[in-house]
Protein backbone atom coordinates (compact mmCIF):
# COMPACT_ATOMS: atom_id res chain seq x y z
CA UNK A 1 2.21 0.11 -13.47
CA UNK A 2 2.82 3.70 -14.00
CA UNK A 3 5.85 4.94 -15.38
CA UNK A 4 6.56 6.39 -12.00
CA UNK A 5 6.24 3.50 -10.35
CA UNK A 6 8.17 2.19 -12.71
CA UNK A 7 11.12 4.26 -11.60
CA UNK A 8 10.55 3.50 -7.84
CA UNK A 9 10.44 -0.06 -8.38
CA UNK A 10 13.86 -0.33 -10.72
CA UNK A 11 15.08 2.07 -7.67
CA UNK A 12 14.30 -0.31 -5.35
CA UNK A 13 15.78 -3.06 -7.16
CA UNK A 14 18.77 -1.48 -7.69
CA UNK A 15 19.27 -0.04 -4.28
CA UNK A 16 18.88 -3.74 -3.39
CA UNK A 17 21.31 -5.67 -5.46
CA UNK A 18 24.03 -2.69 -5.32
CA UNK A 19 23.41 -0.41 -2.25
CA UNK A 20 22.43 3.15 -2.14
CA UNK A 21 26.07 4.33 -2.97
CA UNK A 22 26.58 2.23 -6.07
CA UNK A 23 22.93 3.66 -7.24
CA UNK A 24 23.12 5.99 -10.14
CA UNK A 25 20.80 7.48 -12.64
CA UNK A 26 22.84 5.89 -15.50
CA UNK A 27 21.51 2.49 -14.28
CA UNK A 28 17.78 3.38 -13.64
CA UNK A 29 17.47 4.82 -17.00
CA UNK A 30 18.15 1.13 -18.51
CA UNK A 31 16.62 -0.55 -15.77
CA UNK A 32 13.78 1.19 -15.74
CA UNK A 33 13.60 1.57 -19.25
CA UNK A 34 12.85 4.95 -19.36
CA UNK A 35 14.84 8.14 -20.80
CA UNK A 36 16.63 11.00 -18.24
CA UNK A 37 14.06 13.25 -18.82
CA UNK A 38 10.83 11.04 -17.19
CA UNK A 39 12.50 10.57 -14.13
CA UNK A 40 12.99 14.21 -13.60
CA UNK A 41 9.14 14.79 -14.91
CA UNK A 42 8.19 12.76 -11.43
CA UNK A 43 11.79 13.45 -8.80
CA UNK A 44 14.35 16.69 -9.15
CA UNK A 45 16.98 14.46 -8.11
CA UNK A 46 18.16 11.28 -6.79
CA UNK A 47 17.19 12.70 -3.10
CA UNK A 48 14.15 13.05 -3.75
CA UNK A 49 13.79 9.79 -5.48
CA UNK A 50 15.32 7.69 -2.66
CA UNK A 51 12.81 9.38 -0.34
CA UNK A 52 9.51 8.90 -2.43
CA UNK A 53 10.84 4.78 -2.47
CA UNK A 54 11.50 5.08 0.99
CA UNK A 55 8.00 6.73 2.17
CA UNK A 56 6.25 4.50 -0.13
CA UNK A 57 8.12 1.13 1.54
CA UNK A 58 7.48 2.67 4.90
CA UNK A 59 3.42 3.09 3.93
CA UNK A 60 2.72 -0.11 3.06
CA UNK A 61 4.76 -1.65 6.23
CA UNK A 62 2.43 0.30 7.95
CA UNK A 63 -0.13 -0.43 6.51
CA UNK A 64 0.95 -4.41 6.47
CA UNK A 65 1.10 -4.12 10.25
CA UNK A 66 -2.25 -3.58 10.68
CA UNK A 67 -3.47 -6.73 9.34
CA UNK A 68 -5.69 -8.42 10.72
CA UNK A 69 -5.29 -6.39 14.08
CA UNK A 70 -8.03 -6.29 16.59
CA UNK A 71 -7.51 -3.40 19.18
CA UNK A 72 -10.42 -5.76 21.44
CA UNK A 73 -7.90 -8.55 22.24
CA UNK A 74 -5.73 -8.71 24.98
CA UNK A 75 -2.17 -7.29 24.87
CA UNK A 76 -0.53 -10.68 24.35
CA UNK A 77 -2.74 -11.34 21.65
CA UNK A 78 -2.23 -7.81 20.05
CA UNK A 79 1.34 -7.87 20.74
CA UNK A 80 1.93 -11.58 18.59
CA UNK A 81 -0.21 -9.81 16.03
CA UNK A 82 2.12 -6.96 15.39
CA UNK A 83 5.10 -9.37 15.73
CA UNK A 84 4.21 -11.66 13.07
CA UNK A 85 2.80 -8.93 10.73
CA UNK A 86 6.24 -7.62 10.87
CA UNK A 87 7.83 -10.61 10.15
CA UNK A 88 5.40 -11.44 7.31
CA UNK A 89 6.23 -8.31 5.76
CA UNK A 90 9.93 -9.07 5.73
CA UNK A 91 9.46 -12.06 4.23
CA UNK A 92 6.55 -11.09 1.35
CA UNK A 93 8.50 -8.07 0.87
CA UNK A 94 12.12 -8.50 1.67
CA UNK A 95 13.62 -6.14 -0.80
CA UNK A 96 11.26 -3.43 1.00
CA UNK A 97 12.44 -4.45 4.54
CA UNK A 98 15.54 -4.14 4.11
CA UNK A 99 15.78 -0.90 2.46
CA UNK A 100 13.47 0.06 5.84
CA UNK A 101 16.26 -1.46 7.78
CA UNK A 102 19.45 -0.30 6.26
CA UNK A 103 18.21 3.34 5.26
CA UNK A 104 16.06 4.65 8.19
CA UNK A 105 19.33 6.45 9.65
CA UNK A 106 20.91 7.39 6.39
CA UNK A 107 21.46 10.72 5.67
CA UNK A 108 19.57 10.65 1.88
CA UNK A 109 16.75 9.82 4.62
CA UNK A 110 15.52 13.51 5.52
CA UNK A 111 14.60 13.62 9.54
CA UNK A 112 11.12 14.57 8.66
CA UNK A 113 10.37 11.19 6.98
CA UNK A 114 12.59 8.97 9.25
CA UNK A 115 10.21 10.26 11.97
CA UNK A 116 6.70 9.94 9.93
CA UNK A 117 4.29 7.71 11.14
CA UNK A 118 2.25 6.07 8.45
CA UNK A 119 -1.47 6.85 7.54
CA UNK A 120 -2.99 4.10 9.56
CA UNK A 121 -0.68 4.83 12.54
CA UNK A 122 1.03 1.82 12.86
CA UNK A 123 3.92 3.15 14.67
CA UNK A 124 1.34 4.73 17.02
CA UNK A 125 -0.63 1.72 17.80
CA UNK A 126 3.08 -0.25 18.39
CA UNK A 127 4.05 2.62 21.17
CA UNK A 128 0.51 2.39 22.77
CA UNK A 129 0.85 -1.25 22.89
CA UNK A 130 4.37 -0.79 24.85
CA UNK A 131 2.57 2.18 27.26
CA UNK A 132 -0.26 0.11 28.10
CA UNK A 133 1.75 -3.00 28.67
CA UNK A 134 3.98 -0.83 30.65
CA UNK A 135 1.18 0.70 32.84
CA UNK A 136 -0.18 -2.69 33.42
CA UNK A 137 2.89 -3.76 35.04
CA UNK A 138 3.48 -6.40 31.81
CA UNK A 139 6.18 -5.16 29.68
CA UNK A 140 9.60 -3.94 31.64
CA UNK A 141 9.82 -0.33 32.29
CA UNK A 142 11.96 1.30 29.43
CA UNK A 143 11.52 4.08 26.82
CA UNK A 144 9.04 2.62 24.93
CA UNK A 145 10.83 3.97 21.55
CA UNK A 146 13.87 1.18 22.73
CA UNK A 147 11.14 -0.92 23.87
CA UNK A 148 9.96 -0.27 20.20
CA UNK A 149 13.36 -1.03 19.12
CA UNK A 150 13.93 -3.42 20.51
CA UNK A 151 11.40 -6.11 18.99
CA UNK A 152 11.68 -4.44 15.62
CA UNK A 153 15.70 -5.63 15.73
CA UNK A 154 14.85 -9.24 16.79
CA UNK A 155 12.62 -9.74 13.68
CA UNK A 156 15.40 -7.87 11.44
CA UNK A 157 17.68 -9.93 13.06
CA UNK A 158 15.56 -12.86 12.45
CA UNK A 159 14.61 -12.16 8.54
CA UNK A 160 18.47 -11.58 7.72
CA UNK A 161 19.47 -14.90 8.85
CA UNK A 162 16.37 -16.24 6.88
CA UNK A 163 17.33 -14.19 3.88
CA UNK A 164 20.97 -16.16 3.41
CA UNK A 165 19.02 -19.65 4.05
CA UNK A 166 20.30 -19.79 7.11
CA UNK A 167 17.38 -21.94 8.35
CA UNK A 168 13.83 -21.36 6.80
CA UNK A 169 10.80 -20.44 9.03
CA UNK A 170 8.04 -23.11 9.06
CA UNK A 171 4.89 -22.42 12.18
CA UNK A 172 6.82 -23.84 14.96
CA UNK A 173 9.88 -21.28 14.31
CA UNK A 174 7.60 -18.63 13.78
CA UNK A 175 5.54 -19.65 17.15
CA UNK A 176 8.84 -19.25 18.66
CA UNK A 177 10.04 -16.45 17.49
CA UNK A 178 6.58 -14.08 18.76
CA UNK A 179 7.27 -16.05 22.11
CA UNK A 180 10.63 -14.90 22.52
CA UNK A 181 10.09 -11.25 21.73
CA UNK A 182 7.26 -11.56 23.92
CA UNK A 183 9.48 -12.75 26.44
CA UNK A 184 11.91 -10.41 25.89
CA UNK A 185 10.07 -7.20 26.49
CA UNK A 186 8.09 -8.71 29.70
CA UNK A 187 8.67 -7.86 33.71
């Protein structure tokens, strides 16, 4: 790993154990074990840091999403696709979830990247999804950025119970889960 990965990873970390406010640069120096004046080689400021983490977590979700995804199946098929790709990320990558989660309407979040869409488009293929079902008479009629919403909060809701061992998610609870946001969007 580079040393600027480095940084964004003992960011992440520590944005994760202590929340954004509690973040310093005192910290990341140790944890990252790098002196003051690397991290401002690669990020003017802690801004700008929080941001490159953020567009980098946001990336590979995207990214993630994709998986696997076959634009030929049917919309149910699609739909379970994007579901449990979600919900796979959370769990592989919780640390990067929830940062996702908990810092997409934060103001260290600048509009410009709370609004990006990632290079493969995820976002864009997820909204499609939601038209098409909606033009097909499928999925409910509703902006399809709630609709979007929507089953993005029932897995978030999902992985934060499963984060606090709350109950652990085996194939049958996972089957369940894509059913009911399935469910949950449809006429």
């Amino acid at each position: 790993m580079s040393k600027k990965q480095d940084i964004m990873a003992a960011t992440l970390d520590l944005i994760d154990e202590e929340g954004l406010q509690s973040f310093t640069f005192s910290k990341l120096f140790k944890r990252a074990n790098v002196g003051s004046g690397t991290i401002y080689n690669y990020f003017a400021n802690k801004e700008e840091l929080v941001n490159a983490v953020y567009k980098e977590a946001r990336m590979h979700m995207g990214e993630y999403l994709l998986h696997g995804y076959n634009p030929d199946a049917s919309l149910y098929e699609r739909f379970k696709r994007l579901q449990f790709n979600r919900l796979q990320f959370g769990v592989d990558f919780p640390k990067a979830f929830m940062f996702i989660d908990s810092y997409s309407y934060s103001p260290y979040i600048s509009p410009e990247l709370r609004n990006m869409d990632d290079a493969h488009h995820s976002r864009e293929v997820v909204q499609s999804l939601i038209v098409e079902g909606q033009k097909q008479g499928m999925i409910r009629e509703m902006d399809s950025h709630l609709c979007h919403q929507l089953i993005h909060g029932i897995i978030s809701s999902i992985l934060k119970g499963y984060y606090v061992q709350k109950y652990p998610l085996d194939e049958r609870q996972v089957q369940q889960i894509l059913e009911a946001s399935w469910k949950a969007i449809l006429v």
